[in-house]
Protein backbone atom coordinates (compact mmCIF):
# COMPACT_ATOMS: atom_id res chain seq x y z
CA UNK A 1 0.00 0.00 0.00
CA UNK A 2 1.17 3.75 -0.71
CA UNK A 3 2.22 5.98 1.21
CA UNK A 4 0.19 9.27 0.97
CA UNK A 5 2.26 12.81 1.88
CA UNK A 6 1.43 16.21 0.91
CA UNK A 7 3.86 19.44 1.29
CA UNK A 8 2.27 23.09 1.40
CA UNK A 9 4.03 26.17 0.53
CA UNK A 10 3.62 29.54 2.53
CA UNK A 11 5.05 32.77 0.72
CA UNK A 12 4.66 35.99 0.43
CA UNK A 13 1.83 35.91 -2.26
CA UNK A 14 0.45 32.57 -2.38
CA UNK A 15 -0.25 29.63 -0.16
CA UNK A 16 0.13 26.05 -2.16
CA UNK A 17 -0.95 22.55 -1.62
CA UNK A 18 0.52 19.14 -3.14
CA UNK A 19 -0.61 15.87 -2.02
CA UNK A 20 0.92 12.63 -3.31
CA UNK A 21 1.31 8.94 -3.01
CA UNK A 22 4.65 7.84 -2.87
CA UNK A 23 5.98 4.91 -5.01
CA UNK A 24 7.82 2.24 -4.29
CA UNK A 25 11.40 3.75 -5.70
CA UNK A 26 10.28 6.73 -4.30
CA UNK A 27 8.69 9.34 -6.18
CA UNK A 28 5.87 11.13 -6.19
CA UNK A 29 2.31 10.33 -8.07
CA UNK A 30 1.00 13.65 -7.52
CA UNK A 31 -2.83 13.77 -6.69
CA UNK A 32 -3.78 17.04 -6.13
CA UNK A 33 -2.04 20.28 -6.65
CA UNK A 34 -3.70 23.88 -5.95
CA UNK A 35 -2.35 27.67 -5.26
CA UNK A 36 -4.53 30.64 -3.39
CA UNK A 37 -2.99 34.00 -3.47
CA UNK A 38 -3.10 35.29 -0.14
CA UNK A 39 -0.80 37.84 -0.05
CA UNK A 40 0.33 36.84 3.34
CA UNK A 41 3.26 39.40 2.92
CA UNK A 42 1.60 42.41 2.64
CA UNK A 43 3.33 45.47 4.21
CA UNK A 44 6.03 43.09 5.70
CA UNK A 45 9.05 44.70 3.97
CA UNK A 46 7.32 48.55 5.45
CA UNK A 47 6.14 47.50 8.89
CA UNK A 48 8.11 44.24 9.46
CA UNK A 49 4.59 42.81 10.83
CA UNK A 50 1.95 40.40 9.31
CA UNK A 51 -1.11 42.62 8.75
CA UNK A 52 -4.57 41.23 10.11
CA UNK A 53 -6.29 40.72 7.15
CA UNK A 54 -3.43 38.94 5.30
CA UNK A 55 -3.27 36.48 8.14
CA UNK A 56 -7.12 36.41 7.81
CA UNK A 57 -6.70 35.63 4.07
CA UNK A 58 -3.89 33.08 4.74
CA UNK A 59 -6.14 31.66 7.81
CA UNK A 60 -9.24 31.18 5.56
CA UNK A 61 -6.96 29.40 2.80
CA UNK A 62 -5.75 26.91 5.42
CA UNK A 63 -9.35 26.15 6.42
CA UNK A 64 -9.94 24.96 3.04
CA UNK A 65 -6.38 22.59 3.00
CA UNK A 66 -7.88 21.47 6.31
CA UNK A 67 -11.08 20.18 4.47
CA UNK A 68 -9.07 18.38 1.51
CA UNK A 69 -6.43 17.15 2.99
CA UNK A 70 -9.02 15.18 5.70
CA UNK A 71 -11.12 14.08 2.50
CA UNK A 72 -7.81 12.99 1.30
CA UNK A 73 -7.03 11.09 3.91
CA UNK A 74 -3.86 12.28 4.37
CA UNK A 75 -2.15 11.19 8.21
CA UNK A 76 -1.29 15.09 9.72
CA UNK A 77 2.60 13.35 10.43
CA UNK A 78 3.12 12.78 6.45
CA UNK A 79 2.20 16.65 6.61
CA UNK A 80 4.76 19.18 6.07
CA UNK A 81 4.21 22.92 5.56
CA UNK A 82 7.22 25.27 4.95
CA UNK A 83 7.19 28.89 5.38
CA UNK A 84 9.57 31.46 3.54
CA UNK A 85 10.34 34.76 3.12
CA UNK A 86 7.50 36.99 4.62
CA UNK A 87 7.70 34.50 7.91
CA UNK A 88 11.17 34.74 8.41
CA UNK A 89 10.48 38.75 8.12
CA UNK A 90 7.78 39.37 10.05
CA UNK A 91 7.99 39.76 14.05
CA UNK A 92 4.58 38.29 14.47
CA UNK A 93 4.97 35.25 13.01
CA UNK A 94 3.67 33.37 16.29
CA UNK A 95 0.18 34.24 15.76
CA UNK A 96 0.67 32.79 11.78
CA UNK A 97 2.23 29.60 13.70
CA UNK A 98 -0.45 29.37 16.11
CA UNK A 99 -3.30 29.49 13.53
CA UNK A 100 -2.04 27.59 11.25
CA UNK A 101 -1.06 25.10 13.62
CA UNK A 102 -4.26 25.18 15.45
CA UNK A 103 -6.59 24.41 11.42
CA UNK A 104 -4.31 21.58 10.35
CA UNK A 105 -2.40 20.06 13.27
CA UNK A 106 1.24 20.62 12.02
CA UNK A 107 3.32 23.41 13.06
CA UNK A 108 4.44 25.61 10.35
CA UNK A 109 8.63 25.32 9.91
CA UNK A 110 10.22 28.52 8.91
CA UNK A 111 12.98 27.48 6.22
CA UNK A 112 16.13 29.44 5.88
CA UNK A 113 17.10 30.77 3.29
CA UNK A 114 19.63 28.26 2.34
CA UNK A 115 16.89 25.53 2.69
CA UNK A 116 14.51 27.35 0.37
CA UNK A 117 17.55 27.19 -2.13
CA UNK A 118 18.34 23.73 -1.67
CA UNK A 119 14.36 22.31 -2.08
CA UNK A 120 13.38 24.73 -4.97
CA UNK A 121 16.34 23.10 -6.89
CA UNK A 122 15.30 19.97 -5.73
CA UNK A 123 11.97 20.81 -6.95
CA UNK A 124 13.17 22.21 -10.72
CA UNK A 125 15.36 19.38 -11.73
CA UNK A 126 12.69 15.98 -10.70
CA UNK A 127 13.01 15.63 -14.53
CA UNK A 128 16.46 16.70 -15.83
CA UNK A 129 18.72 14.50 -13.59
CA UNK A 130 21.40 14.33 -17.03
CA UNK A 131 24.40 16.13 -14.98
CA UNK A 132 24.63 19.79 -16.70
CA UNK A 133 25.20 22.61 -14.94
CA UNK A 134 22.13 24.31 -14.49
CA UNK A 135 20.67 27.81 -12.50
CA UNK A 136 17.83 27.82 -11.02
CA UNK A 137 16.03 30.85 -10.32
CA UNK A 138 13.29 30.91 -8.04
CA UNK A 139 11.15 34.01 -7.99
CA UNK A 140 8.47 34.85 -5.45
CA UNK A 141 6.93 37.56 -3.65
CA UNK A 142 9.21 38.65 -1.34
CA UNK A 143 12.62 36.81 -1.93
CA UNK A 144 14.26 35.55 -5.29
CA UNK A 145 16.44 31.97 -4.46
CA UNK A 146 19.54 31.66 -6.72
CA UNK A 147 21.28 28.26 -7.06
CA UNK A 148 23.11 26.25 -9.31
CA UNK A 149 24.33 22.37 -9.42
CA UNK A 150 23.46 19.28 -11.52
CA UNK A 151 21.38 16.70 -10.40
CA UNK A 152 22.05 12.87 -11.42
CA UNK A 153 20.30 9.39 -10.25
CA UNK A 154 22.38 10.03 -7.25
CA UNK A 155 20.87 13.14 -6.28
CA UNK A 156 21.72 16.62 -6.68
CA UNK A 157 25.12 18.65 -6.31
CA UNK A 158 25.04 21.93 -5.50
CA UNK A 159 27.99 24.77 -6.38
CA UNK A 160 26.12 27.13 -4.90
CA UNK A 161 22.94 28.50 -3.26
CA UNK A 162 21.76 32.29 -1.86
CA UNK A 163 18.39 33.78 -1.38
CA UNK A 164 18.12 37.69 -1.99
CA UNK A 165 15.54 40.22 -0.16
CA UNK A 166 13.51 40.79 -3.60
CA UNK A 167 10.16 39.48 -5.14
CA UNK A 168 7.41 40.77 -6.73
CA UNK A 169 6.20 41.80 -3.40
CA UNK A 170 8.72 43.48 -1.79
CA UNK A 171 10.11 45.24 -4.85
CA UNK A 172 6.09 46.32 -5.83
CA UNK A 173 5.93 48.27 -2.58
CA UNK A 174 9.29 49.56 -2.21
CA UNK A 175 9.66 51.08 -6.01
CA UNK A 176 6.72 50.63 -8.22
CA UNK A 177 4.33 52.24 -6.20
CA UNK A 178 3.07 55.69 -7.07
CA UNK A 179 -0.42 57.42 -7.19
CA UNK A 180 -0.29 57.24 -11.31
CA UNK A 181 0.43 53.38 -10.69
CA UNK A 182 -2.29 53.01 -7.68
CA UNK A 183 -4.70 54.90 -10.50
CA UNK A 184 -4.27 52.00 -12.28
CA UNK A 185 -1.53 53.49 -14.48
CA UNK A 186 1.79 51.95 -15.87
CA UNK A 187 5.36 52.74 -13.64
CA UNK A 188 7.46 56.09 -14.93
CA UNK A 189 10.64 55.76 -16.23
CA UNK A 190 12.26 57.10 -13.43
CA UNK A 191 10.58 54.23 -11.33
CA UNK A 192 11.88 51.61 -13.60
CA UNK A 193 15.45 52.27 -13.59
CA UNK A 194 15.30 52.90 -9.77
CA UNK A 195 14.11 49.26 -9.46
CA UNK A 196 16.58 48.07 -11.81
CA UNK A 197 19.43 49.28 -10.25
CA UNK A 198 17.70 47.77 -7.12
CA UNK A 199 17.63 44.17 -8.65
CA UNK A 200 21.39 44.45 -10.18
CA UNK A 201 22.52 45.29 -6.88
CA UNK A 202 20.90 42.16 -5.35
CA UNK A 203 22.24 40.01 -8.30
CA UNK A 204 25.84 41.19 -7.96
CA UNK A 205 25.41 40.31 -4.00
CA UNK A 206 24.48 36.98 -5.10
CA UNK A 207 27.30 36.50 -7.16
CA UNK A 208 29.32 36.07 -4.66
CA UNK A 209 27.50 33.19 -3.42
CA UNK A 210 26.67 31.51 -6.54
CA UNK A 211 28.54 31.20 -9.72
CA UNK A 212 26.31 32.48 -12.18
CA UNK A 213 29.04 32.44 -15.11
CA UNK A 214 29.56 28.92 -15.57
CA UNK A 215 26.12 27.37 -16.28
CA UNK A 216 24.90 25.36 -19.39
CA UNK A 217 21.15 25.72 -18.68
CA UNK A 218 18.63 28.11 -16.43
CA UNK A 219 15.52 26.99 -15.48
CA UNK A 220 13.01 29.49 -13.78
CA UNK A 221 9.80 28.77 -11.61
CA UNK A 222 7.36 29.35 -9.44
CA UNK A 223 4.21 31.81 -10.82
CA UNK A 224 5.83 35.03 -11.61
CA UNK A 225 8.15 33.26 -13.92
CA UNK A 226 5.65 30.91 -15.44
CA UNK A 227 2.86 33.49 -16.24
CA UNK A 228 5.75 35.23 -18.46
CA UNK A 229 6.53 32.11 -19.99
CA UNK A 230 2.47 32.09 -20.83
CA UNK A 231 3.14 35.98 -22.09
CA UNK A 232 6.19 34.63 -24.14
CA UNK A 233 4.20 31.63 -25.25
CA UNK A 234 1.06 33.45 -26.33
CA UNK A 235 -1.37 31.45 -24.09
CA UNK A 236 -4.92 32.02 -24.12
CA UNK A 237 -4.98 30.89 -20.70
CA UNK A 238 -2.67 29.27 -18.27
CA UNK A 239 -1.59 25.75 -19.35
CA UNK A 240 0.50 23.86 -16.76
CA UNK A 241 1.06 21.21 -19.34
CA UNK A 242 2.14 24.37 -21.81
CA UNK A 243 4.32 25.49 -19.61
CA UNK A 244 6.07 22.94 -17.47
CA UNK A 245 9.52 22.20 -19.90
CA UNK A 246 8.81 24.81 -22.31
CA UNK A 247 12.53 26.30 -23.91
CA UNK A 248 12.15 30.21 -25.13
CA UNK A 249 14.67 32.42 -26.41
CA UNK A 250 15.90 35.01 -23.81
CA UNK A 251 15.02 37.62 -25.94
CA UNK A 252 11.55 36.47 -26.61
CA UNK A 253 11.08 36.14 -22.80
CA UNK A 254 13.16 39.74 -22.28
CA UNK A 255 10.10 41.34 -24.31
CA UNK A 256 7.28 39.41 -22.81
CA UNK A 257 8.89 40.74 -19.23
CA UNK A 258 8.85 44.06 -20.58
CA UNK A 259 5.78 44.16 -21.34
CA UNK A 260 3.61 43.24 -18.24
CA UNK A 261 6.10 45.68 -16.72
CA UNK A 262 5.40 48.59 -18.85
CA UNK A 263 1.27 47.85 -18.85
CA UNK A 264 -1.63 49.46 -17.20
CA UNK A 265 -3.78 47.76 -14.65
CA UNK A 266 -6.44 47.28 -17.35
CA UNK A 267 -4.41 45.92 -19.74
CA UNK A 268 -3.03 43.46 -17.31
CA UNK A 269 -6.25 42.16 -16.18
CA UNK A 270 -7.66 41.56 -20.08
CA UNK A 271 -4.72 39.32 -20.30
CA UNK A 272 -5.97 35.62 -19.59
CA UNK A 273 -3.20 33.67 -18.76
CA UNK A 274 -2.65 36.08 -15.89
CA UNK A 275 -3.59 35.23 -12.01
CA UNK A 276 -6.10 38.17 -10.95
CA UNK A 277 -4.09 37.60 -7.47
CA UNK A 278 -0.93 38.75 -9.95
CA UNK A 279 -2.02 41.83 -11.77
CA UNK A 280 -0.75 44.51 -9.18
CA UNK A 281 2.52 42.65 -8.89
CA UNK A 282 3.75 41.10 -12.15
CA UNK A 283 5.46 44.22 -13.26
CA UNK A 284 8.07 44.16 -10.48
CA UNK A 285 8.40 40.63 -10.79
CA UNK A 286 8.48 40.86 -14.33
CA UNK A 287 11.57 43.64 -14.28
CA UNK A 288 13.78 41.71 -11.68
CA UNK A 289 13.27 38.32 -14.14
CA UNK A 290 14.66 40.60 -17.08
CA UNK A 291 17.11 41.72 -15.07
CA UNK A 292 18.45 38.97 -13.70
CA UNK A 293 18.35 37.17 -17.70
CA UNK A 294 20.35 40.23 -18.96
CA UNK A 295 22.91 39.41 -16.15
CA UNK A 296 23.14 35.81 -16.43
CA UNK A 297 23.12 36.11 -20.86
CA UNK A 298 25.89 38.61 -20.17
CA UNK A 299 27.95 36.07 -18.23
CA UNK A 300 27.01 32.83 -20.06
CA UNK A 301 26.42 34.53 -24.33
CA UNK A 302 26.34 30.84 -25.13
CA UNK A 303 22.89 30.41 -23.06
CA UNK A 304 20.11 31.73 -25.61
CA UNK A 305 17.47 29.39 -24.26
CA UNK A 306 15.64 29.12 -20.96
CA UNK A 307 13.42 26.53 -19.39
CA UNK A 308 10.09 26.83 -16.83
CA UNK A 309 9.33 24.45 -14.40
CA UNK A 310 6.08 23.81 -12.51
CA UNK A 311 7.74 21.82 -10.42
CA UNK A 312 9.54 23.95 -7.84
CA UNK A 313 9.95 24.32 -3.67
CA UNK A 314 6.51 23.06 -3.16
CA UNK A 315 7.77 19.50 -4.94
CA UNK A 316 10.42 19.76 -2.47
CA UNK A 317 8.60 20.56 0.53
CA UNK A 318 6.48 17.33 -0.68
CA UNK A 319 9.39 14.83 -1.43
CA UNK A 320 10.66 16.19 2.28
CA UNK A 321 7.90 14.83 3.53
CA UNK A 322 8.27 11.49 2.23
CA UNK A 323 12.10 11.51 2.88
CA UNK A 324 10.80 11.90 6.77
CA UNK A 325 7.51 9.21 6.02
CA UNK A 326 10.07 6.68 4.64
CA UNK A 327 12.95 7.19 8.10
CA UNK A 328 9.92 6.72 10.55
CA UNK A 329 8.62 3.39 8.71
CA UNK A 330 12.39 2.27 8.88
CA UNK A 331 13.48 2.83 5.11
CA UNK A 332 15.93 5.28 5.80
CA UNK A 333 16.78 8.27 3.72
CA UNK A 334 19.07 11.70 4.16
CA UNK A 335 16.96 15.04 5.62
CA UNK A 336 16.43 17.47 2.83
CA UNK A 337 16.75 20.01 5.29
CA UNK A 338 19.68 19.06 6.95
C-alpha cells in the first residue's frame, strides 16, 4: 500500500498545496495540486509585521487545506508545511504559527534561506537529472532563491545556493508604487530604472555566493516566472502542461517581461493567462526576471534558451515529507533540510 504525503508552501503571495502517493522507488504520483494568493506578505518589507487581514486571508486558505487534505485522507505526520520569506520577516509570526497550527495540526517550519535554495532546486530538476550545470532561479513575492548544481540518479550537487531580499512583493511596494500606478496606471521611467538598479545590486550580491558564469542551462519557476513564460508563449490561458519544460529564447522572454512591466492595470487584467491575485505585482516581478536574464546572458552569451518548471519548492517541501515518512517506517533516507 502507498504511502500518501502532501507538502504546502507559505510565501509571500500565495499559499500552495501538493498531495501525493509515494511509489515504491520513491517518487511522487502527484494527486492534487492547488495555489490561493493570499498575499500573506503584505506590508512586511514597510512595517516588518503580518497585517490582520493577510493572516485572515492566509487563515481562511488553510481552512480549506484542512477540508481536503481530511477528505484525502492524508495522516497530519506525512504533513509538512514550509514557510519562507514573509515568515522569516515578520515579528509576528507566532500568531501565523499558532493558527495555522491550530486548522491543520502541524506546526508551520520557517525554512532558511539556504533551505529554500536547496528544495526549490530539488523541486526544478525531478526531470532533468542528465548532470549539466544548471541555475535555477526561483522568484516569489518577497525573496528571489539563486542556485546552481546538476542533479544525477544520485541526487543533486550543489555549487552554490543564496536567497536575496527581492520578489514581486517586496520590490512592488518599495519602487513601483506611485499614485499614477495606484490609478491603475503603468510605472514612470524614473521608477523603472530605480528598481533596476535595485535588482542588479541584489544580483551582484548573489554572485558572490553563486557562480552564475559557468552554467549550461537556467531553469526558472514558481508563478511570476511561469505566467511570463504564458506571455512569451502566447497562451490564451494558463496551461501547466504548456508550460512545465517549455525552452524560449531570452530575448523572446526579455520582451514578454517588458511588457507586463510597462502595462496598465487594465491591460493586465484583459490578459488571460494572468492570475487576478498577480495583476498589481507582475510588473516588479516581471523587471527583476529581465534583469536577472540580462545578467546571467551577459555572463554565459552561449545560453540563448531558458526553461520553466512547474515543479519547484513546493515539490520539495512534498518529497521532504516522504524523505521523513520513509525514516519513521524504517526505510531510511538523508533530511532534505539538513
Amino acid at each position: 500500500m502507498s504511502t500518501r504525503v502532501a507538502g504546502i508552501d507559505c510565501g509571500t503571495n500565495s499559499i500552495r498545496l501538493m498531495i501525493a502517493d509515494v511509489r515504491e522507488d520513491g517518487t511522487l504520483s502527484p494527486l492534487d495540486r492547488r495555489t490561493t494568493i493570499v498575499r500573506l506578505g503584505q506590508d512586511v518589507d514597510k512595517t516588518g509585521r503580518f497585517a490582520p487581514e493577510a493572516l485572515e486571508r492566509t487563515f481562511g486558505a488553510a481552512d480549506l487545506y484542512a477540508d481536503i487534505l481530511k477528505s484525502c485522507r492524508v495522516p497530519v505526520e506525512n504533513i509538512r508545511f514550509g514557510a519562507t520569506s514573509a515568515t522569516r520577516d515578520a515579528s509576528n509570526r507566532d500568531v501565523f504559527i499558532r493558527g495555522i497550527e491550530e486548522r491543520l495540526g502541524v506546526r508551520p517550519e520557517v525554512i532558511t534561506g539556504a533551505d529554500e535554495a536547496r528544495l526549490s532546486f530539488l523541486g526544478a530538476t525531478l526531470d532533468r537529472r542528465d548532470g549539466v550545470p544548471t541555475l535555477v532561479v526561483d522568484l516569489g513575492g518577497g525573496s528571489t532563491e539563486f542556485v546552481v548544481g546538476s542533479s544525477g540518479d544520485d541526487g543533486a550537487e550543489l555549487s552554490g545556493a543564496v536567497s536575496t531580499d527581492m520578489g514581486s512583493v517586496r520590490f512592488t511596494e518599495r519602487y513601483l508604487l506611485s499614485d499614477a500606478v495606484m490609478a491603475g496606471g503603468a510605472p514612470s521611467s524614473s521608477q523603472i530604472e530605480k528598481a533596476r538598479e535595485a535588482v542588479r545590486a541584489k544580483i551582484a550580491e548573489a554572485e558572490q555566493s553563486v557562480p552564475l558564469d559557468s552554467i549550461e542551462r537556467m531553469i526558472g519557476v514558481a508563478g511570476t516566472i511561469t505566467t511570463i513564460f504564458g506571455k512569451a508563449l502566447g497562451l490564451k490561458e494558463y496551461r501547466s502542461e504548456s508550460i512545465h519544460g517549455a525552452e524560449v529564447p531570452v530575448s523572446q522572454l526579455r520582451q514578454a517581461a517588458m511588457s507586463l512591466v510597462t502595462a496598465t492595470r487594465e491591460e493586465k487584467s484583459r490578459m488571460p493567462f494572468l492570475h487576478p491575485g498577480r495583476v498589481d505585482v507582475i510588473g516588479a516581478g516581471a523587471l527583476i526576471f529581465d534583469t536577472i536574464l540580462e545578467r546571467v546572458t551577459e555572463l554565459n552569451p552561449s545560453l540563448t534558451l531558458v526553461c520553466a518548471s512547474e515543479t519547484d519548492i513546493l515539490d520539495g517541501i512534498t518529497m521532504w515529507a516522504a524523505e521523513q515518512a520513509a525514516e519513521r517506517s524504517g526505510e531510511g533516507g538523508d533530511s532534505l533540510s539538513g
